[in-house]
Protein backbone atom coordinates (compact mmCIF):
# COMPACT_ATOMS: atom_id res chain seq x y z
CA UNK A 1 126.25 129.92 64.64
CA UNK A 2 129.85 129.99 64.03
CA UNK A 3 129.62 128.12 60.69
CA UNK A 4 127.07 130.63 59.54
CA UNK A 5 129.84 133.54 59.63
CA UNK A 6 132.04 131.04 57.85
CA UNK A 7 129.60 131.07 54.99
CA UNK A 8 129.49 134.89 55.20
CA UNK A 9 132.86 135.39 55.14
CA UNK A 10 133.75 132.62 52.76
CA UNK A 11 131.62 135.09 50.21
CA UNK A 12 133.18 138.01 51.40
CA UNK A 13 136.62 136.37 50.62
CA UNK A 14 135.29 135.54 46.66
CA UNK A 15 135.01 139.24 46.62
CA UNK A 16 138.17 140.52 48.62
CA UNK A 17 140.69 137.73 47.96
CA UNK A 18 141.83 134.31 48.98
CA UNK A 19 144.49 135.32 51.34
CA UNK A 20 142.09 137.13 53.81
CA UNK A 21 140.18 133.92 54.30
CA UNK A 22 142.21 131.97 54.89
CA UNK A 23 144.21 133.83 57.76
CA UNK A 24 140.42 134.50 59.03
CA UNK A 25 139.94 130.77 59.77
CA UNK A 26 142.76 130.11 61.21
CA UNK A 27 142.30 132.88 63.63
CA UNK A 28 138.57 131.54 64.37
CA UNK A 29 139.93 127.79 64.87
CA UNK A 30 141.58 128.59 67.36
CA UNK A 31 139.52 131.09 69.69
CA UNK A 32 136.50 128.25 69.12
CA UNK A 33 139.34 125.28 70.01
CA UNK A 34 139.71 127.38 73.15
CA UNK A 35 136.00 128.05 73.74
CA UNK A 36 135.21 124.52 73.89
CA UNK A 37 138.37 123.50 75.61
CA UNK A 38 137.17 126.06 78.51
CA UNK A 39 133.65 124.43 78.11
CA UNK A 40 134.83 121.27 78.63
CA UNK A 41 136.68 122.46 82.14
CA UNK A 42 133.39 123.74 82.87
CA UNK A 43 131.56 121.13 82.72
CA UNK A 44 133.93 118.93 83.98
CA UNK A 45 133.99 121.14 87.33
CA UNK A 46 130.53 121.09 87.05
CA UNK A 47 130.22 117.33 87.04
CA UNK A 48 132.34 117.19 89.72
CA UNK A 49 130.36 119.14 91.90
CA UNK A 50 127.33 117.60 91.00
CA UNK A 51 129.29 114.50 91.87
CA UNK A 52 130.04 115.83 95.37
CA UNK A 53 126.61 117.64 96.26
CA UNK A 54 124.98 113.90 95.61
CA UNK A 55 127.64 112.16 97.49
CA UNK A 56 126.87 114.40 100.35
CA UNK A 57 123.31 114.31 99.74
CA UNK A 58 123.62 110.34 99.64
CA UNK A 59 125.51 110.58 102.98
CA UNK A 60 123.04 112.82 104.75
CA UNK A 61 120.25 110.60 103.42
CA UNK A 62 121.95 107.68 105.03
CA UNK A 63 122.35 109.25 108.41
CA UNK A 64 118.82 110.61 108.24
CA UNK A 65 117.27 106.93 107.46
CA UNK A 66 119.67 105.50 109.75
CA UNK A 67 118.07 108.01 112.48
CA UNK A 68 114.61 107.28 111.01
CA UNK A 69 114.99 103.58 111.76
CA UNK A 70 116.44 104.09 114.72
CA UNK A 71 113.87 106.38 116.49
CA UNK A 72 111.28 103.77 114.65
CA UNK A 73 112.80 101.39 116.81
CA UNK A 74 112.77 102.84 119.54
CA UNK A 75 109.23 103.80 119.07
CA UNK A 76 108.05 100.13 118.29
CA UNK A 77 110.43 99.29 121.90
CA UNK A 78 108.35 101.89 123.61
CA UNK A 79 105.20 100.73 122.39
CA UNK A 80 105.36 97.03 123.69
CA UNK A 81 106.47 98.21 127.00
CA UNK A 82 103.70 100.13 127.09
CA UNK A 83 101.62 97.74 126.23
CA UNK A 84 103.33 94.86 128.63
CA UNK A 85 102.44 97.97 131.57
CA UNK A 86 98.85 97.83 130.27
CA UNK A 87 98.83 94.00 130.38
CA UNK A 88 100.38 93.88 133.87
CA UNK A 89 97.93 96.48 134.89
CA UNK A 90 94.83 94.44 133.56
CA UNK A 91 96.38 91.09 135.18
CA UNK A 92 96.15 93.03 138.64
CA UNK A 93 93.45 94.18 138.24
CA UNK A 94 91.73 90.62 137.23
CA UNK A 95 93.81 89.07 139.98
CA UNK A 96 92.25 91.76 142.75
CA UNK A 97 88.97 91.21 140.98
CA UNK A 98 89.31 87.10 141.47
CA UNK A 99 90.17 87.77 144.92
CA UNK A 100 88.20 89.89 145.95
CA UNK A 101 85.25 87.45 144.43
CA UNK A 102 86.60 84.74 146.38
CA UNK A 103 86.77 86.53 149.15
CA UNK A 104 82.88 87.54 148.36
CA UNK A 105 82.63 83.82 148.18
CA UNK A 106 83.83 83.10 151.19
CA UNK A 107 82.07 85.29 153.29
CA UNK A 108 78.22 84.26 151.55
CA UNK A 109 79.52 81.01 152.50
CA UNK A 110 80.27 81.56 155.77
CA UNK A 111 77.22 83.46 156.01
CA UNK A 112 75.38 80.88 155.09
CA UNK A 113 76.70 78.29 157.05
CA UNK A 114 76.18 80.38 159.91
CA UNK A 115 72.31 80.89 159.00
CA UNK A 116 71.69 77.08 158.21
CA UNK A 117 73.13 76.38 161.83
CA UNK A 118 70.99 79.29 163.51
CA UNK A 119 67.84 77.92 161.41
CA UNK A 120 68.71 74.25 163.06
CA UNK A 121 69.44 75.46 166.26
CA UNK A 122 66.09 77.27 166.22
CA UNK A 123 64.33 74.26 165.30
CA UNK A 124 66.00 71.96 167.32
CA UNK A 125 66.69 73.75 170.27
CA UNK A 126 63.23 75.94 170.84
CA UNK A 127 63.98 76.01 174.89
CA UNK A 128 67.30 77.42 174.57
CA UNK A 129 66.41 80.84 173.35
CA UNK A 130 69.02 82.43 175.57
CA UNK A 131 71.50 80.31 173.42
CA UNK A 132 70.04 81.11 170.04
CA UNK A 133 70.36 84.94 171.12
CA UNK A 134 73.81 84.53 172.25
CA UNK A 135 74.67 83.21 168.37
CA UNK A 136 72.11 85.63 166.54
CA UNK A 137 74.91 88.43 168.33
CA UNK A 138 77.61 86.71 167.35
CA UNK A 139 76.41 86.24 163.88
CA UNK A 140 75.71 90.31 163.34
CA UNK A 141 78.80 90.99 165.00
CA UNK A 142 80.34 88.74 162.40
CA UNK A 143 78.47 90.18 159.44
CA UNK A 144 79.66 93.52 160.82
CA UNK A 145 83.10 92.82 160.76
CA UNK A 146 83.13 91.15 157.66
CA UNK A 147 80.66 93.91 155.96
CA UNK A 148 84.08 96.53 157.22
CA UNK A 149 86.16 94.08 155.76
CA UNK A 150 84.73 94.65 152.57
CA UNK A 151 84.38 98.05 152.68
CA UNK A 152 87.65 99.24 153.72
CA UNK A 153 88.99 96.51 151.20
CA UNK A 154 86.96 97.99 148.07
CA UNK A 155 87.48 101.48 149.14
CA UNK A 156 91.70 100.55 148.84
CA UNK A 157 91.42 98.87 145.54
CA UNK A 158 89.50 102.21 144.56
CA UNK A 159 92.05 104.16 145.64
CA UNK A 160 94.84 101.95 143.80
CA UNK A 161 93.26 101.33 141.19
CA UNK A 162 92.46 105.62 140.58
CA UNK A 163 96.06 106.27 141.64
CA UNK A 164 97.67 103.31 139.35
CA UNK A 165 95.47 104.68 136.42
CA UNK A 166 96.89 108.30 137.19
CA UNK A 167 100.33 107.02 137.19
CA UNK A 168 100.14 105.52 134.24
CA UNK A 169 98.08 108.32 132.32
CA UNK A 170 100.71 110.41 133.85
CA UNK A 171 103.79 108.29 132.53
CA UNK A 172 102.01 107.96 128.98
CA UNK A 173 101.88 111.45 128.52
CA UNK A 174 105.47 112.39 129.20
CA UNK A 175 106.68 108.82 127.49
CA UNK A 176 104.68 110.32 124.18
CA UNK A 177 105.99 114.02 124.27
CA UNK A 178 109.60 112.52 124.63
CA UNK A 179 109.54 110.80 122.08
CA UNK A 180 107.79 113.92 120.02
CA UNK A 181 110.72 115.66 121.26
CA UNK A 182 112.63 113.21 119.98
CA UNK A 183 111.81 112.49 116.74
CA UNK A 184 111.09 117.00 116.02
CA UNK A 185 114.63 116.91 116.73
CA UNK A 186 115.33 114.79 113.65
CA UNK A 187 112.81 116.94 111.46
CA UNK A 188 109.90 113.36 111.77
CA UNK A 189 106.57 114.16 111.71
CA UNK A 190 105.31 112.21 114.77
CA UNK A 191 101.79 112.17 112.39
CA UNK A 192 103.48 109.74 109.89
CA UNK A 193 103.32 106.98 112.60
């Protein structure tokens, strides 16, 4: 724009004179020298701050990843443990499982050891009933007892097994909102895991 008044008053000039032009310019000159000196501080100042608003935005951006990764490890860390308490709890439970079919084992065994040797002394021993009698009572009694055995042994692995499960349900839950807590309190969408 300013070269456009020039040209206006450079025609004004033809008509008034030569000395009012020229003392015009000079007077111009220097307000626009000044005008773009102050520009430049401006946008020097302004560069500057930009400068500073991205070094602090760099910083913070930093910090936040650095928190990011952090609570992402801590996350992952969380996870296998988790994961090493659901393997324990499956080995215990497939180690109470083998025992208890050994145990199973056992007792059919026994069972049927104890049948085989009724069956022979049956056969063998026809006159002896009062003997045979004597070891059908001792077998029921032993069925019995075993038969207790088993049920008071499944009934506890029930119960362990329902209050392990609750535990752990319990300890999930509270291990999950922590860490909710947790990462909220660094502005992470739990979601975007």
């Amino acid at each position: 724009m300013p070269p456009k008044k020039g040209k206006k008053g450079g025609a004004k000039g033809k008509k008034g004179g030569k000395g009012k032009k020229g003392g015009g310019k000079k007077g111009k000159k220097g307000e626009e020298e000044l005008t773009v000196e102050e520009k430049y501080k401006k946008s020097a100042m302004e560069i500057q701050n930009l400068q500073q608003h991205l070094a602090i935005q760099t910083s913070i951006s930093r910090r936040t990843q650095s928190a990011r990764d952090q609570l992402k490890s801590e996350f992952v860390d969380l996870t296998e443990r988790l994961e090493e308490e659901k393997d324990t709890q499956l080995d215990v439970h497939a180690d109470l499982a083998r025992q208890f079919k050994t145990f199973q084992s056992e007792k059919n065994a026994v069972i049927d050891d104890l049948q085989r040797e009724n069956i022979k002394l049956h056969n063998d021993l026809t006159k002896k009933e009062d003997e045979i009698t004597e070891l059908r009572n001792k077998l029921r009694i032993l069925e019995s007892t075993y038969q207790n055995i088993f049920d008071t042994s499944l009934r506890n692995l029930q119960a362990n097994l329902a209050k392990a499960q609750e535990q752990w349900e319990s300890s999930s839950a509270d291990l999950q909102d922590k860490t909710k807590e947790k990462l909220k309190e660094f502005g992470i969408n739990f979601q975007e895991f």
